[in-house]
C-alpha atoms as a PDB file:
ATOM      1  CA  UNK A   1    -144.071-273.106 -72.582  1.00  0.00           C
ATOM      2  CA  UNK A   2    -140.448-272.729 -73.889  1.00  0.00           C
ATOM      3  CA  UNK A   3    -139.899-276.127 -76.346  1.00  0.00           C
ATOM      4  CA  UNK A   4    -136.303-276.572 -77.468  1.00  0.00           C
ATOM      5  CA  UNK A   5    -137.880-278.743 -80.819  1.00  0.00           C
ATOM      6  CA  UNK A   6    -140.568-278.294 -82.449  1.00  0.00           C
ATOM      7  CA  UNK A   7    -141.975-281.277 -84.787  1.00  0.00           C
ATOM      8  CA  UNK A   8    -144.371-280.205 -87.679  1.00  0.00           C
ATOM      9  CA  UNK A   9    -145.317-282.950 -89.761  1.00  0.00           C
ATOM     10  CA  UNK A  10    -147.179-281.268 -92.948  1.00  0.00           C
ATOM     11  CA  UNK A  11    -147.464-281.909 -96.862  1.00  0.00           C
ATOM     12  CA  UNK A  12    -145.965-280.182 -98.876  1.00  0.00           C
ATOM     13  CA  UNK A  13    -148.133-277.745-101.056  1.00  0.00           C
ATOM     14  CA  UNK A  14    -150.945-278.774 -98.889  1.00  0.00           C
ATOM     15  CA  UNK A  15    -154.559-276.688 -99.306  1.00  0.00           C
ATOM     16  CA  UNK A  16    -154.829-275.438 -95.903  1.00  0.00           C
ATOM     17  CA  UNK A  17    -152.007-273.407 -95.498  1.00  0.00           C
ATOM     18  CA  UNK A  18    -150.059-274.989 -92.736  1.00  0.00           C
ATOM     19  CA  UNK A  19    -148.163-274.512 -90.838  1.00  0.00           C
ATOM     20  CA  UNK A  20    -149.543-271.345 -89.892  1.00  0.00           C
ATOM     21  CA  UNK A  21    -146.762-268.498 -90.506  1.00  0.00           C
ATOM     22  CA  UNK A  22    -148.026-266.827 -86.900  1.00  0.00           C
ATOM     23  CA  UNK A  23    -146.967-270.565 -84.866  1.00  0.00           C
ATOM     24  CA  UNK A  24    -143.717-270.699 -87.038  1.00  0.00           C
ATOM     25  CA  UNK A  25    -142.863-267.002 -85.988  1.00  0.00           C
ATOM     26  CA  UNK A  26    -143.608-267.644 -82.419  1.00  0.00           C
ATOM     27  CA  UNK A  27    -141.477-270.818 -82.250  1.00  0.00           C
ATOM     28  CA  UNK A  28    -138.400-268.826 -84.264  1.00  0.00           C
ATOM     29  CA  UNK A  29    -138.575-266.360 -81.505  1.00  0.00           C
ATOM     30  CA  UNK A  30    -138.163-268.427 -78.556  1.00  0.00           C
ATOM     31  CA  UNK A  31    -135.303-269.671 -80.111  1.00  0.00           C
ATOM     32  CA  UNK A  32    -137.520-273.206 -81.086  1.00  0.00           C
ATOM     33  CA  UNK A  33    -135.586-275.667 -83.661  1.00  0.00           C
ATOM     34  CA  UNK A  34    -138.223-276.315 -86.125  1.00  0.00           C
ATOM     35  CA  UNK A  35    -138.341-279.753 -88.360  1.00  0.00           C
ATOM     36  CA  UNK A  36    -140.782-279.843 -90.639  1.00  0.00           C
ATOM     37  CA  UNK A  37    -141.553-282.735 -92.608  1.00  0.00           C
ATOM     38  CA  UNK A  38    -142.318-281.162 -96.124  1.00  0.00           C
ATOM     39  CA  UNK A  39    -138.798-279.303 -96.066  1.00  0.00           C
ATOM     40  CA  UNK A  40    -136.942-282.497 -94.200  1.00  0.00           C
ATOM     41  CA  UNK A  41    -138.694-285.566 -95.024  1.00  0.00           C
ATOM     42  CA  UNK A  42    -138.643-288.461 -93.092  1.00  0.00           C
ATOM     43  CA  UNK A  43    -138.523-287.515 -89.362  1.00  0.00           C
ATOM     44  CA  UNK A  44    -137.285-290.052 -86.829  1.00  0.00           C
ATOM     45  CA  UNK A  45    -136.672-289.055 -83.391  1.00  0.00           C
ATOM     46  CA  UNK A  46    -134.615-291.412 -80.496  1.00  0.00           C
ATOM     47  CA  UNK A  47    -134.676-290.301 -76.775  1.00  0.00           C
ATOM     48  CA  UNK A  48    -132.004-292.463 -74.747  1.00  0.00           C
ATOM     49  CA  UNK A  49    -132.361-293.734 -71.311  1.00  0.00           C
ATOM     50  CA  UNK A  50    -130.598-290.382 -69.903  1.00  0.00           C
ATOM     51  CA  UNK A  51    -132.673-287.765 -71.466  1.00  0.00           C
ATOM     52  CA  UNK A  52    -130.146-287.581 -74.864  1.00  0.00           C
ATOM     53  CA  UNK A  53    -132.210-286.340 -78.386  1.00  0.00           C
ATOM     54  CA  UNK A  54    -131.213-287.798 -81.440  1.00  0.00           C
ATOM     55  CA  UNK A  55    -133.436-286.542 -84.165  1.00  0.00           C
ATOM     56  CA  UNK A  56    -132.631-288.200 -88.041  1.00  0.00           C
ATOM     57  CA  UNK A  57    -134.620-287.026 -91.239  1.00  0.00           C
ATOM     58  CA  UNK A  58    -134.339-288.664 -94.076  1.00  0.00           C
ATOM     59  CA  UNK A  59    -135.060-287.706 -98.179  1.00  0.00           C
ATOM     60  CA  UNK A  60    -136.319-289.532-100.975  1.00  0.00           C
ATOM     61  CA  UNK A  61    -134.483-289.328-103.980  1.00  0.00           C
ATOM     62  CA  UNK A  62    -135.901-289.697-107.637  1.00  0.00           C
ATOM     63  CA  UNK A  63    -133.938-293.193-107.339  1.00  0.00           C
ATOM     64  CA  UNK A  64    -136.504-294.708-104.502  1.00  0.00           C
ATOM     65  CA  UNK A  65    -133.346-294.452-102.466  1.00  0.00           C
ATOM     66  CA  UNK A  66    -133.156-292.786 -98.847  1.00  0.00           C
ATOM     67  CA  UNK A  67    -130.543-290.678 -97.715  1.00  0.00           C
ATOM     68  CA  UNK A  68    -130.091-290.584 -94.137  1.00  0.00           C
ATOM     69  CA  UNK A  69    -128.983-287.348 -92.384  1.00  0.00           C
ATOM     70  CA  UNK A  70    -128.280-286.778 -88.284  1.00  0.00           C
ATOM     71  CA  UNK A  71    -129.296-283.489 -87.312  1.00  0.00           C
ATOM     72  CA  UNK A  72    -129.317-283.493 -83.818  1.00  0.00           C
END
């Protein structure tokens, strides 16, 4: 398996420890674009008819107010 995005949806500061450091070094190595949702918030992914990724995140602010970003 060779994944072009990887999807890790985690809290941050949680108790168990996740994501594992070993998964996040094998993913790095193949080259694997990581999102994570304790370092970029809000993931939301849209795949078109033809195949096309377009992956959003989106952050909380200390105002209640989201701030959209497109990443992929």
């Amino acid at each position: 398996m060779n994944p072009q995005i990887a999807l890790i949806g985690v809290g941050k500061y949680n108790i168990f420890g996740h994501p594992n450091p070993e998964v996040l070094n094998r993913l790095e190595s193949m080259g694997t674009k990581i999102f994570r949702t304790d370092e970029n918030g809000e993931i939301t992914i849209k795949i078109g008819i033809e195949g096309k990724i377009k992956i959003k995140n989106t952050f909380a602010t200390k105002d209640s107010c989201k701030k959209e970003r497109k990443v992929v």
